[in-house]
N, C-alpha and C. Protein backbone atom coordinates (compact mmCIF):
# COMPACT_ATOMS: atom_id res chain seq x y z
N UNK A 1 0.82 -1.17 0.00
CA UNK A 1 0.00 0.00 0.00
C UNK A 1 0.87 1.24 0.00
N UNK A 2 0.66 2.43 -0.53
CA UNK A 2 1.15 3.56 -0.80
C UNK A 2 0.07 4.58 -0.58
N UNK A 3 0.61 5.67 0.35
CA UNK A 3 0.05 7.20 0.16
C UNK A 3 1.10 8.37 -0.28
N UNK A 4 0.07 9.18 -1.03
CA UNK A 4 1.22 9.71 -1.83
C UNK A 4 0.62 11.36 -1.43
N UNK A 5 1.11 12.47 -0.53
CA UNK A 5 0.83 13.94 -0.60
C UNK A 5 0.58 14.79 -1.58
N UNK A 6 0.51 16.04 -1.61
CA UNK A 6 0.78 16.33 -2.75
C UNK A 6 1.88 17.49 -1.99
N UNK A 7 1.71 17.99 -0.72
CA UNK A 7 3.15 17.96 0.06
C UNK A 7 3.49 17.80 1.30
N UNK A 8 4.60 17.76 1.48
CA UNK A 8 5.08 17.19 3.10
C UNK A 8 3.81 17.70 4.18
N UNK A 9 3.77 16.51 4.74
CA UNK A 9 2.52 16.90 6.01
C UNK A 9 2.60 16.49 6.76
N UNK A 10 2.13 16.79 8.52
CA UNK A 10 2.74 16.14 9.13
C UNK A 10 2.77 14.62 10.01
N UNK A 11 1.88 14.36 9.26
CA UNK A 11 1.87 12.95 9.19
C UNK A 11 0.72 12.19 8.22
N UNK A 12 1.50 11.09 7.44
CA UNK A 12 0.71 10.48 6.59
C UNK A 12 0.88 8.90 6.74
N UNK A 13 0.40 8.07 6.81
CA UNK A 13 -0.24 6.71 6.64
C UNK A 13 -0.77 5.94 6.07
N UNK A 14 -0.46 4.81 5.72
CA UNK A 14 -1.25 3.81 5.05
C UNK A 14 -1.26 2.58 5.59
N UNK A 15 -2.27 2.13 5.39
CA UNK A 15 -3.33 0.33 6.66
C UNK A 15 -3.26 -0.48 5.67
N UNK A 16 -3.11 -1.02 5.46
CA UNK A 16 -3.31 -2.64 4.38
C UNK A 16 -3.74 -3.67 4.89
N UNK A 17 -5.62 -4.03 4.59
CA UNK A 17 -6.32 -5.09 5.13
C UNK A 17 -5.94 -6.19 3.55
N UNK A 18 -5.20 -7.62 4.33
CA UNK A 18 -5.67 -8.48 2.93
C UNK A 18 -7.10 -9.27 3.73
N UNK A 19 -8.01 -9.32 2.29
CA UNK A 19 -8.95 -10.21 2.81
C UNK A 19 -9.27 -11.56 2.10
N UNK A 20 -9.81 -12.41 2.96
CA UNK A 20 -10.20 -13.91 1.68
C UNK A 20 -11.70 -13.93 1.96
N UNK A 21 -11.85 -14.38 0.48
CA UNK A 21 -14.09 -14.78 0.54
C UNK A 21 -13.91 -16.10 0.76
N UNK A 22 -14.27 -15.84 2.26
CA UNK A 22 -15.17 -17.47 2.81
C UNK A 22 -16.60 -17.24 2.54
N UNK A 23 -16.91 -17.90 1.91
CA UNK A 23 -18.46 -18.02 1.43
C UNK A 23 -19.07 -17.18 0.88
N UNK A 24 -20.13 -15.94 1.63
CA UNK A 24 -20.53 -14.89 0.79
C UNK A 24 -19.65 -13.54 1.58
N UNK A 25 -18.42 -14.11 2.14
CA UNK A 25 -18.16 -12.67 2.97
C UNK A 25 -16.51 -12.86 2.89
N UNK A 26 -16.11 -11.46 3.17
CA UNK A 26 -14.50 -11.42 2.85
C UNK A 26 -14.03 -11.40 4.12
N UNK A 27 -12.96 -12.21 4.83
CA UNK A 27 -12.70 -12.23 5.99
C UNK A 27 -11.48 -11.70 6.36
N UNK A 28 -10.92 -11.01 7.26
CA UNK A 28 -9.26 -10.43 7.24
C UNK A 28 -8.15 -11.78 7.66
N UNK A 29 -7.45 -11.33 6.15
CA UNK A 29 -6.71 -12.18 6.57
C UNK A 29 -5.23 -12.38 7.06
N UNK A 30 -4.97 -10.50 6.71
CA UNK A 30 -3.72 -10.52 7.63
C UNK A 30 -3.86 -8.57 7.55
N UNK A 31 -3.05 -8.10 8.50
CA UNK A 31 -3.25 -6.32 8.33
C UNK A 31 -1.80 -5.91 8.75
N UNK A 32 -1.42 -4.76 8.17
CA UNK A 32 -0.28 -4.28 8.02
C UNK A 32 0.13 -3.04 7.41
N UNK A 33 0.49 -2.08 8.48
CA UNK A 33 0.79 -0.10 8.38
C UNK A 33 1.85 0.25 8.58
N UNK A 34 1.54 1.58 7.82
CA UNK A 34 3.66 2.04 8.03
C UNK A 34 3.13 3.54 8.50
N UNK A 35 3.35 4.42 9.19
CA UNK A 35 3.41 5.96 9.08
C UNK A 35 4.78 6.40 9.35
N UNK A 36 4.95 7.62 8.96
CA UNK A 36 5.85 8.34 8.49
C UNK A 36 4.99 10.30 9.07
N UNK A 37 6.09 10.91 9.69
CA UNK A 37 6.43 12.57 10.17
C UNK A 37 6.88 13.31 8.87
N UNK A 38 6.19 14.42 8.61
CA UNK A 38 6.83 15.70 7.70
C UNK A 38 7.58 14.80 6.21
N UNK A 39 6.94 14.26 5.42
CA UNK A 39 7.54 13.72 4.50
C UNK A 39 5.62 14.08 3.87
N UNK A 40 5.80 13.18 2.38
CA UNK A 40 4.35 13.56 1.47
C UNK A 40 4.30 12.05 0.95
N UNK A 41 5.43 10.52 1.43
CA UNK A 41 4.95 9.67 0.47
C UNK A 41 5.49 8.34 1.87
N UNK A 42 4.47 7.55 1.83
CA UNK A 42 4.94 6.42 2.74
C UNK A 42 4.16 4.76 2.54
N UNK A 43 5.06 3.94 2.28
CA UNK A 43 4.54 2.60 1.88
C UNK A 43 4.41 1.49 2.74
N UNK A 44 4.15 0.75 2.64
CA UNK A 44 3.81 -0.17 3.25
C UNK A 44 3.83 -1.70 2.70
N UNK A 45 4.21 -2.68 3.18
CA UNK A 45 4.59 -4.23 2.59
C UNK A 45 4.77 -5.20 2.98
N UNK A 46 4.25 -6.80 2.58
CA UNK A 46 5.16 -7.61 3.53
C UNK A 46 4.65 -8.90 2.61
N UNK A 47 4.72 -9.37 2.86
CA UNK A 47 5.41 -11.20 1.73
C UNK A 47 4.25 -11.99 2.86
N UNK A 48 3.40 -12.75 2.19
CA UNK A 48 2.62 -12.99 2.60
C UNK A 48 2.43 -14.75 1.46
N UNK A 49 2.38 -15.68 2.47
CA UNK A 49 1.64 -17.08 2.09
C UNK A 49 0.62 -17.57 2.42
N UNK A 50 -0.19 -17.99 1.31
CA UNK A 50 -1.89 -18.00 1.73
C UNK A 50 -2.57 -19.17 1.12
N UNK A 51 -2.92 -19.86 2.01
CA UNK A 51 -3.55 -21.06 0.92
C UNK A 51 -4.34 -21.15 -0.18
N UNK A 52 -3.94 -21.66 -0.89
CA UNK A 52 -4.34 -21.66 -2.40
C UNK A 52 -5.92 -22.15 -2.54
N UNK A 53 -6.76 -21.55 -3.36
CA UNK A 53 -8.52 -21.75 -3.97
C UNK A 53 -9.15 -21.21 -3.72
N UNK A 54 -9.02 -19.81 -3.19
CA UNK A 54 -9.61 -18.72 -2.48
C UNK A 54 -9.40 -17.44 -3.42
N UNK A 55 -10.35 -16.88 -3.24
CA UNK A 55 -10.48 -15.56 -3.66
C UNK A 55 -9.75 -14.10 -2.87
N UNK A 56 -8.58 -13.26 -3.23
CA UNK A 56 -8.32 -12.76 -2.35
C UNK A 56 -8.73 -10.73 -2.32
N UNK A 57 -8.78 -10.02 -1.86
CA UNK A 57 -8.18 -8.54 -2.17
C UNK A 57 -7.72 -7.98 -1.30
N UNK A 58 -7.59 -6.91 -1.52
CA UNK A 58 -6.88 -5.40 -0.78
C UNK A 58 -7.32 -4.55 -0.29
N UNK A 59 -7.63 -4.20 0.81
CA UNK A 59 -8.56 -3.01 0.78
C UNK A 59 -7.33 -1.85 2.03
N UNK A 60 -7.34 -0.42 1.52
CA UNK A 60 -6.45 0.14 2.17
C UNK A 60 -6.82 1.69 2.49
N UNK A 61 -6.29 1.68 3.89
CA UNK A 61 -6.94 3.03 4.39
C UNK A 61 -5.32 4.01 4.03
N UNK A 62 -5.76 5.42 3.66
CA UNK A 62 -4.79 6.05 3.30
C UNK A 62 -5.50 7.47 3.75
N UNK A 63 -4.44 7.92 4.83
CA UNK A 63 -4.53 8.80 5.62
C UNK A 63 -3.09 10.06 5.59
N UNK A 64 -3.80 11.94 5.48
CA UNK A 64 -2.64 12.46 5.18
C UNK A 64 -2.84 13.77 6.08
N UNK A 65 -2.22 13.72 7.26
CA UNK A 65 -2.95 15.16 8.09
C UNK A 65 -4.26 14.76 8.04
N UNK A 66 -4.95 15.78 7.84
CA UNK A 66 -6.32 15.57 8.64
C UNK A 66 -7.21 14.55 7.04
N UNK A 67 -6.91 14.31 6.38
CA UNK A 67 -7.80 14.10 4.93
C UNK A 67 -7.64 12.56 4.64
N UNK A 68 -8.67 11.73 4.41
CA UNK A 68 -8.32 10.32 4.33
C UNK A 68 -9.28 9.26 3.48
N UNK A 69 -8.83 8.81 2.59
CA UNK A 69 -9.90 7.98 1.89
C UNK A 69 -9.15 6.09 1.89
N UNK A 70 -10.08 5.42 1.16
CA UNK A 70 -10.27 4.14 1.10
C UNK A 70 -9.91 3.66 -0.22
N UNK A 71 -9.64 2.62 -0.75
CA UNK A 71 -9.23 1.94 -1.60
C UNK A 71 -9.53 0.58 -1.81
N UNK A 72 -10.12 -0.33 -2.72
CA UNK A 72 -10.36 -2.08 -2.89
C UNK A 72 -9.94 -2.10 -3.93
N UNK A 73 -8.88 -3.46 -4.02
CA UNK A 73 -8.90 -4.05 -5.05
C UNK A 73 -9.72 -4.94 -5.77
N UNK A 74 -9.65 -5.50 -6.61
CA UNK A 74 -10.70 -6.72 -6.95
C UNK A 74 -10.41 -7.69 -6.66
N UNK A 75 -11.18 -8.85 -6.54
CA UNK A 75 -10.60 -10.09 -6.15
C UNK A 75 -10.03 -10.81 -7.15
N UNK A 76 -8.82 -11.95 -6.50
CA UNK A 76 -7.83 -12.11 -7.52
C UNK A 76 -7.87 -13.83 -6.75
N UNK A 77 -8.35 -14.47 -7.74
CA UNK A 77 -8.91 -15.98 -7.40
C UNK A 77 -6.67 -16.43 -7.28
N UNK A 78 -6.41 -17.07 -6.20
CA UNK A 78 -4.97 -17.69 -6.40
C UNK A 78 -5.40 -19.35 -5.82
């Protein structure tokens, strides 16, 4: 996950929910944030093994000073 300023602020963040569809619902299946002081760009990452036949996505909170929106990916059958 990535948030990107448009300039240095004093603090910005990004949350990274992965989720899997058990049945009709997406369940968390692992979560993981980075923040960062007086900078405008901060990422977030991590290597992740997940059992295979499941449907997975992304969904990520991205937060910059006071202003903050949401993000999903689509699901990505592995």
């Amino acid at each position: 996950g990535r948030t990107v300023a448009e300039m240095n602020v004093p603090k910005i963040s990004v949350g990274v929910r992965v989720e899997r569809l058990i049945g009709n619902a997406w369940v968390q299946q692992d979560y993981f944030s980075a923040s960062k002081t007086n900078t405008y760009t901060v990422t977030a990452s991590k290597t992740l093994t997940v059992p295979i036949g499941y449907f997975y996505r992304v969904k990520s909170i991205h937060t910059a000073h006071t202003d903050s929106s949401s993000s999903v990916t689509e699901g990505l059958y592995i």
